[in-house]
C-alpha atoms as a PDB file:
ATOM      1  CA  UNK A   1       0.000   0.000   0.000  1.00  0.00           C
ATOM      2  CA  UNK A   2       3.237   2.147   0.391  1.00  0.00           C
ATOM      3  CA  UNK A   3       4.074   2.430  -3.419  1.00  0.00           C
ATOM      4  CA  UNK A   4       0.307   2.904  -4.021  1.00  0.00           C
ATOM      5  CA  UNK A   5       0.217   5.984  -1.615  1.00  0.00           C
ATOM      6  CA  UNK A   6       3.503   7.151  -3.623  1.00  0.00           C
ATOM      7  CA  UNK A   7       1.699   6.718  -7.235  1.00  0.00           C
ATOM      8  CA  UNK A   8      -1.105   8.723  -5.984  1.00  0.00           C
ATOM      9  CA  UNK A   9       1.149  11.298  -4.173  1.00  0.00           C
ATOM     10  CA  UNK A  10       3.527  11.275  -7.750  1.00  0.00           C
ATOM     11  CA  UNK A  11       0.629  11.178 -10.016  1.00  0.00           C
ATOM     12  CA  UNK A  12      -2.242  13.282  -8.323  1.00  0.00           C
ATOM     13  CA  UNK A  13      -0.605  14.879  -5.360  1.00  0.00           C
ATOM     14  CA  UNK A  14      -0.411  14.629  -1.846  1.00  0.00           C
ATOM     15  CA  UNK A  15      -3.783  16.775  -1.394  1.00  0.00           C
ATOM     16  CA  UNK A  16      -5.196  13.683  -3.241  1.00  0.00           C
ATOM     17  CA  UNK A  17      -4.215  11.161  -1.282  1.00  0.00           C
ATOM     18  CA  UNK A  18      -7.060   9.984   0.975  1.00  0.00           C
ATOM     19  CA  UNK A  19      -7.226   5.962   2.528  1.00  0.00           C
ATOM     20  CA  UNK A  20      -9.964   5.332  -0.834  1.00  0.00           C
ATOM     21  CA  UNK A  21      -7.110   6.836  -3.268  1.00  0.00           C
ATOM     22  CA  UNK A  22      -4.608   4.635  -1.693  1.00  0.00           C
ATOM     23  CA  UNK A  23      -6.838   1.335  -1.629  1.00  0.00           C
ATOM     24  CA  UNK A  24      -8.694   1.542  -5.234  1.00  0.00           C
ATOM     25  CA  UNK A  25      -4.853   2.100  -6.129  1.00  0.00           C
ATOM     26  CA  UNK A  26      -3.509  -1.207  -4.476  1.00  0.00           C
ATOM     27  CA  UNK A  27      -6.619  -2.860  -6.156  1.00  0.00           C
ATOM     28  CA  UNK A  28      -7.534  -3.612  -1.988  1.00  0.00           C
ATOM     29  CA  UNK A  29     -10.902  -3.683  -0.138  1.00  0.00           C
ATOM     30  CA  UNK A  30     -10.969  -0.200   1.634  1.00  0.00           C
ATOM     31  CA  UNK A  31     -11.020  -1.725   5.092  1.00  0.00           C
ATOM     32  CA  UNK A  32      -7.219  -3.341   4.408  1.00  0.00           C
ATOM     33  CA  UNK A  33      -6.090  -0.142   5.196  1.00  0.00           C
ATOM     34  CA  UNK A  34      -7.904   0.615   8.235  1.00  0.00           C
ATOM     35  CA  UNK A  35      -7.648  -3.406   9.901  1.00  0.00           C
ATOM     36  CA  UNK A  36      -3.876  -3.275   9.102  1.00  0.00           C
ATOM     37  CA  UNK A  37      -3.226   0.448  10.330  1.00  0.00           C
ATOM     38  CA  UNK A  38      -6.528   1.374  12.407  1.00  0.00           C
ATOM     39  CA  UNK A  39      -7.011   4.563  10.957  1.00  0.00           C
ATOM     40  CA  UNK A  40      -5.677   6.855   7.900  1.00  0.00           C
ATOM     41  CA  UNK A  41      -3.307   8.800   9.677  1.00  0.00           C
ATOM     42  CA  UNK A  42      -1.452   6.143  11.035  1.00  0.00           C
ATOM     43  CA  UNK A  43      -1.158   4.646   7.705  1.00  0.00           C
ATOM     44  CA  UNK A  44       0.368   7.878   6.687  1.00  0.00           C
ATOM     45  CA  UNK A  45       2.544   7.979   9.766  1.00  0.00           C
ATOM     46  CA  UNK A  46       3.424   4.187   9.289  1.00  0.00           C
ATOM     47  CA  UNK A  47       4.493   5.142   5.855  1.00  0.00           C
ATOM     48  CA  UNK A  48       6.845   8.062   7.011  1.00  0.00           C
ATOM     49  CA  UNK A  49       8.650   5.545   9.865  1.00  0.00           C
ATOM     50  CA  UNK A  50       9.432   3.269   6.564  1.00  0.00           C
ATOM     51  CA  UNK A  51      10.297   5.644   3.956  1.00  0.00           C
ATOM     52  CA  UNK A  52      12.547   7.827   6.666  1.00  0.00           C
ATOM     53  CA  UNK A  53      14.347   4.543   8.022  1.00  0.00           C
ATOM     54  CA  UNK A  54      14.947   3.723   3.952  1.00  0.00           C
ATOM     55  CA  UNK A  55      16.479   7.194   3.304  1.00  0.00           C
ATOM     56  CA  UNK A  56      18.354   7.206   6.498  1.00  0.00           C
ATOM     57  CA  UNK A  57      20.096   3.423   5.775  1.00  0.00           C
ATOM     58  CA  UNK A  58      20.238   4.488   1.808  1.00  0.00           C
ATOM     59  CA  UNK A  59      22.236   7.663   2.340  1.00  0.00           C
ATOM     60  CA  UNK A  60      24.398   6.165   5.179  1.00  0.00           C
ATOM     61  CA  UNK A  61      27.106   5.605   2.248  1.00  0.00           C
ATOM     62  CA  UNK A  62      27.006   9.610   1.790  1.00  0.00           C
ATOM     63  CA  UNK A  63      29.177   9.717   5.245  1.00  0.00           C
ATOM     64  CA  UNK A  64      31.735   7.243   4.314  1.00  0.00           C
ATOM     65  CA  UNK A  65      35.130   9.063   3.553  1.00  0.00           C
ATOM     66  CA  UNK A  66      36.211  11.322   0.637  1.00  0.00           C
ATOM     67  CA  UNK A  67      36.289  10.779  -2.958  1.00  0.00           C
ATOM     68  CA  UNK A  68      39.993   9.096  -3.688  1.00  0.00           C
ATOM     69  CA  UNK A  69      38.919   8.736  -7.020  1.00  0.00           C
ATOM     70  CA  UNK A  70      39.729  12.001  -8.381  1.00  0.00           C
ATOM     71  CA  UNK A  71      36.412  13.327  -8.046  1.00  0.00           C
ATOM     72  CA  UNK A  72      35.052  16.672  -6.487  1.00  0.00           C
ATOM     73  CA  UNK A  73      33.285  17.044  -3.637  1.00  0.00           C
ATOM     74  CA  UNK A  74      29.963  18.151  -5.584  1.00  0.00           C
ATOM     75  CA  UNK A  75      30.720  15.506  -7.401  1.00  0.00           C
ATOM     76  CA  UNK A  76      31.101  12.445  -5.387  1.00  0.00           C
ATOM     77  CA  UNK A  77      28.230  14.081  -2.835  1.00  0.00           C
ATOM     78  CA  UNK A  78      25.723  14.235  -6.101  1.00  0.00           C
ATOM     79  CA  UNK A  79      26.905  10.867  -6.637  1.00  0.00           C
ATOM     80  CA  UNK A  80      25.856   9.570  -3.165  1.00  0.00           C
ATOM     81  CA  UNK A  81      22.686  11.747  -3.491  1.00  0.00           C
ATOM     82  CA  UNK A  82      21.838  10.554  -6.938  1.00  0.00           C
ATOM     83  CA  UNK A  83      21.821   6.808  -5.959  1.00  0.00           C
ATOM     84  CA  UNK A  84      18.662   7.689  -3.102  1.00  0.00           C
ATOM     85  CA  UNK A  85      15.424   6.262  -4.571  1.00  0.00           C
ATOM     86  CA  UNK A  86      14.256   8.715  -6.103  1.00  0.00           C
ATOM     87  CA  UNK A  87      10.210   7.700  -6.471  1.00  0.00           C
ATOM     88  CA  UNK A  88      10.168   7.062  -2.355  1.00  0.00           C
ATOM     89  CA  UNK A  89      12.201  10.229  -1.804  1.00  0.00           C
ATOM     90  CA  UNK A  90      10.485  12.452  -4.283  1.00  0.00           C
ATOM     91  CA  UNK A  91       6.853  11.135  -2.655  1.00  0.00           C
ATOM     92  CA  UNK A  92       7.567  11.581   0.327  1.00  0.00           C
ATOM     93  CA  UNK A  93       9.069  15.486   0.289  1.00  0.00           C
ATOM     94  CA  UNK A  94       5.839  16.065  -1.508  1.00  0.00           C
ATOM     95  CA  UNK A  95       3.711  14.583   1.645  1.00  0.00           C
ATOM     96  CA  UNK A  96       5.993  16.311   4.169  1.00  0.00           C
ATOM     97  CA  UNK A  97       5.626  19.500   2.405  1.00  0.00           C
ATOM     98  CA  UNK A  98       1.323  19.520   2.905  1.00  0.00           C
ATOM     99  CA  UNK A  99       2.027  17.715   6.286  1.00  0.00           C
ATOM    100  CA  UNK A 100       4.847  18.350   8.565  1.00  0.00           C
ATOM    101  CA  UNK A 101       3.625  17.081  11.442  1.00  0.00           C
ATOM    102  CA  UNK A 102       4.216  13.765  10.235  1.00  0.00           C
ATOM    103  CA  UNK A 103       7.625  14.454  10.712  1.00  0.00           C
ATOM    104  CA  UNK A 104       7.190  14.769  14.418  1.00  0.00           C
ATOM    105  CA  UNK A 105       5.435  12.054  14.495  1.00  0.00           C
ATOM    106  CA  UNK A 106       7.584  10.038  12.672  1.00  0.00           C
ATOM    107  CA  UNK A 107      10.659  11.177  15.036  1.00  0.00           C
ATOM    108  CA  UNK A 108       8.642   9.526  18.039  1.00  0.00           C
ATOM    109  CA  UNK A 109       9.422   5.830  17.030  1.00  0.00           C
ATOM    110  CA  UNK A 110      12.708   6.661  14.660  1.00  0.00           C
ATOM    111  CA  UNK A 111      14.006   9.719  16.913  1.00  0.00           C
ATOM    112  CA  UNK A 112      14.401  13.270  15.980  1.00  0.00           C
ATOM    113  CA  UNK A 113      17.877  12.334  13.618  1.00  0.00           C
ATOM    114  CA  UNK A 114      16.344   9.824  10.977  1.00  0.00           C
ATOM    115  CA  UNK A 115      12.885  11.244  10.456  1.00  0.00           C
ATOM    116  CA  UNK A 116      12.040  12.949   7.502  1.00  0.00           C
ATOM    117  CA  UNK A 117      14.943  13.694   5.672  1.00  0.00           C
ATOM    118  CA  UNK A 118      17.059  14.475   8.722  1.00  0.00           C
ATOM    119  CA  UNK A 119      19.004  11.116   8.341  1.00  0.00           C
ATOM    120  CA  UNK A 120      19.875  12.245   4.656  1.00  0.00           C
ATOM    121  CA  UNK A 121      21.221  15.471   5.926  1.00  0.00           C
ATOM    122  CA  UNK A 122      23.040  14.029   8.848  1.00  0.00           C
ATOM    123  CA  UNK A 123      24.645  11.448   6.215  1.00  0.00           C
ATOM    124  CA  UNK A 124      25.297  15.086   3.910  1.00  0.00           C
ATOM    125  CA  UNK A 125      26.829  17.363   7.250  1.00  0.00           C
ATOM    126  CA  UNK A 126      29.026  13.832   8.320  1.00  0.00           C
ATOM    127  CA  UNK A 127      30.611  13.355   4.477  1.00  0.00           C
ATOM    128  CA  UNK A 128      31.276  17.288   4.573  1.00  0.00           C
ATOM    129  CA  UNK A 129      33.294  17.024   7.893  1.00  0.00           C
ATOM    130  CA  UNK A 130      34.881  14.584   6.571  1.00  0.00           C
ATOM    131  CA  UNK A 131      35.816  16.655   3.391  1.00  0.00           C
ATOM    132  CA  UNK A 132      37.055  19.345   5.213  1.00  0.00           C
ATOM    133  CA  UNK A 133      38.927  17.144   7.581  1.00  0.00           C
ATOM    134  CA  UNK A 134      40.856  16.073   4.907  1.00  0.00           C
ATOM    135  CA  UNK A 135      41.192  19.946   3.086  1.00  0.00           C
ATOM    136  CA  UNK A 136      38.974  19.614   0.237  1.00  0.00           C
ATOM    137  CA  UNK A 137      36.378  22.222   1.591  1.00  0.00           C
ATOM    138  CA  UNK A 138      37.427  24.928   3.461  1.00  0.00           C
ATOM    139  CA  UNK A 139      38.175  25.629   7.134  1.00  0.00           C
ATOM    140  CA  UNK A 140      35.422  27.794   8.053  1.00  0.00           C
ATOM    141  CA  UNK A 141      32.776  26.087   6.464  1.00  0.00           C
ATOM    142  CA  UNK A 142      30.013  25.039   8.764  1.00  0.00           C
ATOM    143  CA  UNK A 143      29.111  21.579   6.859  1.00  0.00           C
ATOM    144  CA  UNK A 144      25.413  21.179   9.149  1.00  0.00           C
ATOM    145  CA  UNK A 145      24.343  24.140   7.813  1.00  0.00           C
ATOM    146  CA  UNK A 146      25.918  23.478   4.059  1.00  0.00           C
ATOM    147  CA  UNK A 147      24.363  20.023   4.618  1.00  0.00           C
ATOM    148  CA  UNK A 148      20.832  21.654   5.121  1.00  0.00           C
ATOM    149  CA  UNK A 149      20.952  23.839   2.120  1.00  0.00           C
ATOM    150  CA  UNK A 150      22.209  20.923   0.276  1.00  0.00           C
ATOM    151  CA  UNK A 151      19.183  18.804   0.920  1.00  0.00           C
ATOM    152  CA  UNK A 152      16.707  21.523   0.539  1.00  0.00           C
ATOM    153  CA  UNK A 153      17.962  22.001  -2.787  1.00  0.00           C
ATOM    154  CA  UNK A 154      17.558  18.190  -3.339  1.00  0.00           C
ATOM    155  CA  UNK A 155      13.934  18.264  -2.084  1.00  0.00           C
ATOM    156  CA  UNK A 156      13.183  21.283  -4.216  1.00  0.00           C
ATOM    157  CA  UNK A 157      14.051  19.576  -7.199  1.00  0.00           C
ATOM    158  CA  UNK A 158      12.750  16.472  -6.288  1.00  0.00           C
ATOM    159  CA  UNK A 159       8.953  18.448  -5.886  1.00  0.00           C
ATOM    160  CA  UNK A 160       9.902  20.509  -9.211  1.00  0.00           C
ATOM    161  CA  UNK A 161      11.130  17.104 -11.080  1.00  0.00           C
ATOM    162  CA  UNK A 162      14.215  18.838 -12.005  1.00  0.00           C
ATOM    163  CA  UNK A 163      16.486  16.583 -14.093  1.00  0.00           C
ATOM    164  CA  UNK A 164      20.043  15.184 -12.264  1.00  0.00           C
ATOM    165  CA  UNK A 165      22.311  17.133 -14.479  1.00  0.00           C
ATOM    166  CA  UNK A 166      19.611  20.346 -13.556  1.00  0.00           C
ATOM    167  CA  UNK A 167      20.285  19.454  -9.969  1.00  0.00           C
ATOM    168  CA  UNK A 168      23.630  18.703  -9.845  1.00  0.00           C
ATOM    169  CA  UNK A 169      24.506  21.827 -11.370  1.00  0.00           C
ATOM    170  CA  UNK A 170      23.048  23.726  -8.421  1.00  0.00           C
ATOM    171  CA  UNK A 171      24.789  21.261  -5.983  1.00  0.00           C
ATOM    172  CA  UNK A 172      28.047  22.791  -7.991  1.00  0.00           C
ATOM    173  CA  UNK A 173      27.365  26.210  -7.800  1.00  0.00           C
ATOM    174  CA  UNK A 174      26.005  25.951  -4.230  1.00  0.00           C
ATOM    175  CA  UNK A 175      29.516  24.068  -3.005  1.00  0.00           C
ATOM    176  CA  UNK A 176      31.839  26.339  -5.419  1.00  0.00           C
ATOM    177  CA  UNK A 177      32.753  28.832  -2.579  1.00  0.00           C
ATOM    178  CA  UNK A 178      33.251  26.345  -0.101  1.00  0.00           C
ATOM    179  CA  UNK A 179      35.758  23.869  -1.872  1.00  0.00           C
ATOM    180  CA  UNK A 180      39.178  23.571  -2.024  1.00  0.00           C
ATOM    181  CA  UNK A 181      41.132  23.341  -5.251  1.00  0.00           C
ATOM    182  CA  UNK A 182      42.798  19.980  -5.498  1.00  0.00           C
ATOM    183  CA  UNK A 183      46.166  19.759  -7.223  1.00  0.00           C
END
């Protein structure tokens, strides 16, 4: 019922998607929904526990080490960013952005650091320590913050359904003042 409540969200939006939208999509008798979850809004809070904990354990990769390969830091952080799945991700921004208190919600059985996107951005801020630990971003940048404008952008264009080169560009132009030329 998850990836019918994301082809509803993706197709319709999320001021479509109601526990009838969800079922008729699933091709499920309507009470499914309600004798699995009790009631519509723990569906939809059900759904934001699972498709936080996926981002979370998906972008956990972003935080491992630098790029040896050569690559810049836009670069190999687009990389990591570009490998999320993009049909969960881009659904569920789109839910969060007509209901945010599912995010608070959510944060009450995953915790405050992997609800909503806040495991993505924690993967982001860790992977930009690490790049300025190692001098390829500069000293005084704050990477939490960078790591939150980072994944706004990504949301944005997620909602917008910007393409990955679109995206990536503004990842590039958003990290330019903050990296370090590599020799």
């Amino acid at each position: 019922m998850f990836a019918a409540a994301e082809t509803v969200i993706l197709r319709d939006g999320a001021g479509a998607l109601r526990g009838r939208a969800v079922t008729a999509q699933a091709g499920v008798a309507t009470g499914l929904l309600h004798a699995h979850f009790g009631d519509f809004d723990a569906f939809l809070e059900a759904y934001v526990v699972d498709r936080s904990f996926l981002l979370a354990g998906e972008s956990a990769a972003l935080a491992q080490g630098v790029a040896e390969d050569g690559r810049s830091v836009s670069d190999a952080l687009a990389d990591g960013l570009a490998a999320l799945p993009r049909r969960e991700a881009g659904a569920l921004v789109r839910l969060l952005a007509a209901r945010p208190d599912l995010v608070a919600r959510a944060a009450d059985t995953l915790g405050e650091e992997a609800s909503g996107f806040a495991g993505v951005t924690g993967a982001v801020a860790e992977r930009l320590t690490a790049e300025r630990a190692a001098g390829r971003l500069a000293p005084g940048a704050a990477p939490a913050p960078l790591a939150y404008a980072v994944v706004a952008v990504l949301q944005r264009a997620w909602c917008e359904g910007l393409s990955e080169a679109h995206w990536r560009a503004i990842l590039t132009a958003q990290l330019a003042g903050f990296t370090v030329p590599q020799s």
